[in-house]
C-alpha atoms as a PDB file:
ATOM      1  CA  UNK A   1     -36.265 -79.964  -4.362  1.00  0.00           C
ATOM      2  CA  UNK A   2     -38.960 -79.225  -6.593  1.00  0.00           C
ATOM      3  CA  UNK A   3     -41.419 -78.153  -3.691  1.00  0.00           C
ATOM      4  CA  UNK A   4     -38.605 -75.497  -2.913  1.00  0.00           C
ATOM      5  CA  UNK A   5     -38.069 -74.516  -6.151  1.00  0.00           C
ATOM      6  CA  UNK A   6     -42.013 -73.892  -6.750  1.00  0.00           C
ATOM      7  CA  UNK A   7     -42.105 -72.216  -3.403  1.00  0.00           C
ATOM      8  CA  UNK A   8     -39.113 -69.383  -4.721  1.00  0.00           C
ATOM      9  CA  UNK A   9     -41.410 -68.857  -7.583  1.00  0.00           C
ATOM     10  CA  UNK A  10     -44.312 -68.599  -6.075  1.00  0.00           C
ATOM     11  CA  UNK A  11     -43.321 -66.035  -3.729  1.00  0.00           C
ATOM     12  CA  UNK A  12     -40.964 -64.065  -6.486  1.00  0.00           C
ATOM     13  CA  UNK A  13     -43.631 -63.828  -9.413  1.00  0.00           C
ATOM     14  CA  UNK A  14     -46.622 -64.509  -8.428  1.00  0.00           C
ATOM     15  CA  UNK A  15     -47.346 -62.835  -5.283  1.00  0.00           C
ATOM     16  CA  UNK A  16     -45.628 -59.403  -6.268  1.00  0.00           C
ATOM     17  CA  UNK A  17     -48.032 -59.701  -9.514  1.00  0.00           C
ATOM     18  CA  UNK A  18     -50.732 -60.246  -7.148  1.00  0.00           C
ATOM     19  CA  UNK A  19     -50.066 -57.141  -5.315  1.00  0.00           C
ATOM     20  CA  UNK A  20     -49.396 -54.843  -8.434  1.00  0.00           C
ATOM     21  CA  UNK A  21     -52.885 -56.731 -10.256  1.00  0.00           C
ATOM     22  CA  UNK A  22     -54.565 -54.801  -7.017  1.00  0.00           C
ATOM     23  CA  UNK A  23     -52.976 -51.739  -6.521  1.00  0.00           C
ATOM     24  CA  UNK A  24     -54.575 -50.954 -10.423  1.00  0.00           C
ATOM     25  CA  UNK A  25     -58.053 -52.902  -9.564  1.00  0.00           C
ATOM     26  CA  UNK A  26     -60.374 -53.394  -7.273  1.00  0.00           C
ATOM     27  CA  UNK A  27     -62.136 -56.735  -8.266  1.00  0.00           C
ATOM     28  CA  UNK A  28     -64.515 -56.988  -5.151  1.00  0.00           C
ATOM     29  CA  UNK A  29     -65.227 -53.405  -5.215  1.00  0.00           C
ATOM     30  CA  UNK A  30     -63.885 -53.085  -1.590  1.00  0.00           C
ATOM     31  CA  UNK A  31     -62.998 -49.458  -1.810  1.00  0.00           C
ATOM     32  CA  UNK A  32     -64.661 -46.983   0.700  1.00  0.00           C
ATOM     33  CA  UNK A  33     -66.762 -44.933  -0.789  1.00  0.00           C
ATOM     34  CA  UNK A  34     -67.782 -42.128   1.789  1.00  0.00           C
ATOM     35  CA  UNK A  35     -70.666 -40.202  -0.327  1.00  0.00           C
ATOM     36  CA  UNK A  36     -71.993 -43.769  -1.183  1.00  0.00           C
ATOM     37  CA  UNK A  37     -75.882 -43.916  -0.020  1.00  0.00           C
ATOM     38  CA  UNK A  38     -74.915 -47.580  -0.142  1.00  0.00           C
ATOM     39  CA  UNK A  39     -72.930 -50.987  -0.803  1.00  0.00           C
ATOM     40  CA  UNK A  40     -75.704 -53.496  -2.033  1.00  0.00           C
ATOM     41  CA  UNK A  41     -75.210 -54.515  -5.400  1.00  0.00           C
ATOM     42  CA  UNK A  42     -79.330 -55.497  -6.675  1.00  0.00           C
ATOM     43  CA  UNK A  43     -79.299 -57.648  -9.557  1.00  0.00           C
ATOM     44  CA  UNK A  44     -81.533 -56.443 -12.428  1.00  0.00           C
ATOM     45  CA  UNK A  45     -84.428 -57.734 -12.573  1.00  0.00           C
ATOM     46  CA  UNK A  46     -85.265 -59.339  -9.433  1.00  0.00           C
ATOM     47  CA  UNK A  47     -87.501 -55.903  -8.013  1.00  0.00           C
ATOM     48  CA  UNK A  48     -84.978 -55.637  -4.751  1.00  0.00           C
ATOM     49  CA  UNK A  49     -85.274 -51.607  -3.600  1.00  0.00           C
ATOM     50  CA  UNK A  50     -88.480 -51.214  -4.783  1.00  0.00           C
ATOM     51  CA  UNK A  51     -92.104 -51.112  -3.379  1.00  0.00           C
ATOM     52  CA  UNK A  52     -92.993 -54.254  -5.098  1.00  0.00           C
ATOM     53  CA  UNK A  53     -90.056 -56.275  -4.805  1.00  0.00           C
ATOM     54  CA  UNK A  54     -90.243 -55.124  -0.663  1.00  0.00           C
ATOM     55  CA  UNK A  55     -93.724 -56.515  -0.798  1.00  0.00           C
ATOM     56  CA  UNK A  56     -93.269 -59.653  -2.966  1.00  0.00           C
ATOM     57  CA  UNK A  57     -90.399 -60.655  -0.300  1.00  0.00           C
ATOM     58  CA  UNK A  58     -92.712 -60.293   3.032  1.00  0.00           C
END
């Protein structure tokens, strides 16, 4: 009984939060973007994009 009853609420509270929580955010950053040049994400620091951090990495 209690895997039914968890199951109910499951499906009544969390998933419809789930769906609302999205429709407001995009936590992956998923959204197309059609004047984006592009969809990396560098993280500071580590020279990706550059000259030198192209070079360091061949």
């Amino acid at each position: 009984m209690r895997t039914v009853l968890l199951t109910v609420v499951y499906y009544l509270a969390v998933t419809p939060w789930g769906w609302c929580r999205r429709r407001v955010r995009d936590p992956l950053a998923r959204r197309w973007r059609p004047r984006a040049e592009t969809y990396w994400h560098f993280a500071p620091g580590d020279g990706a994009g550059t000259e030198a951090g192209a070079a360091r990495k061949r």
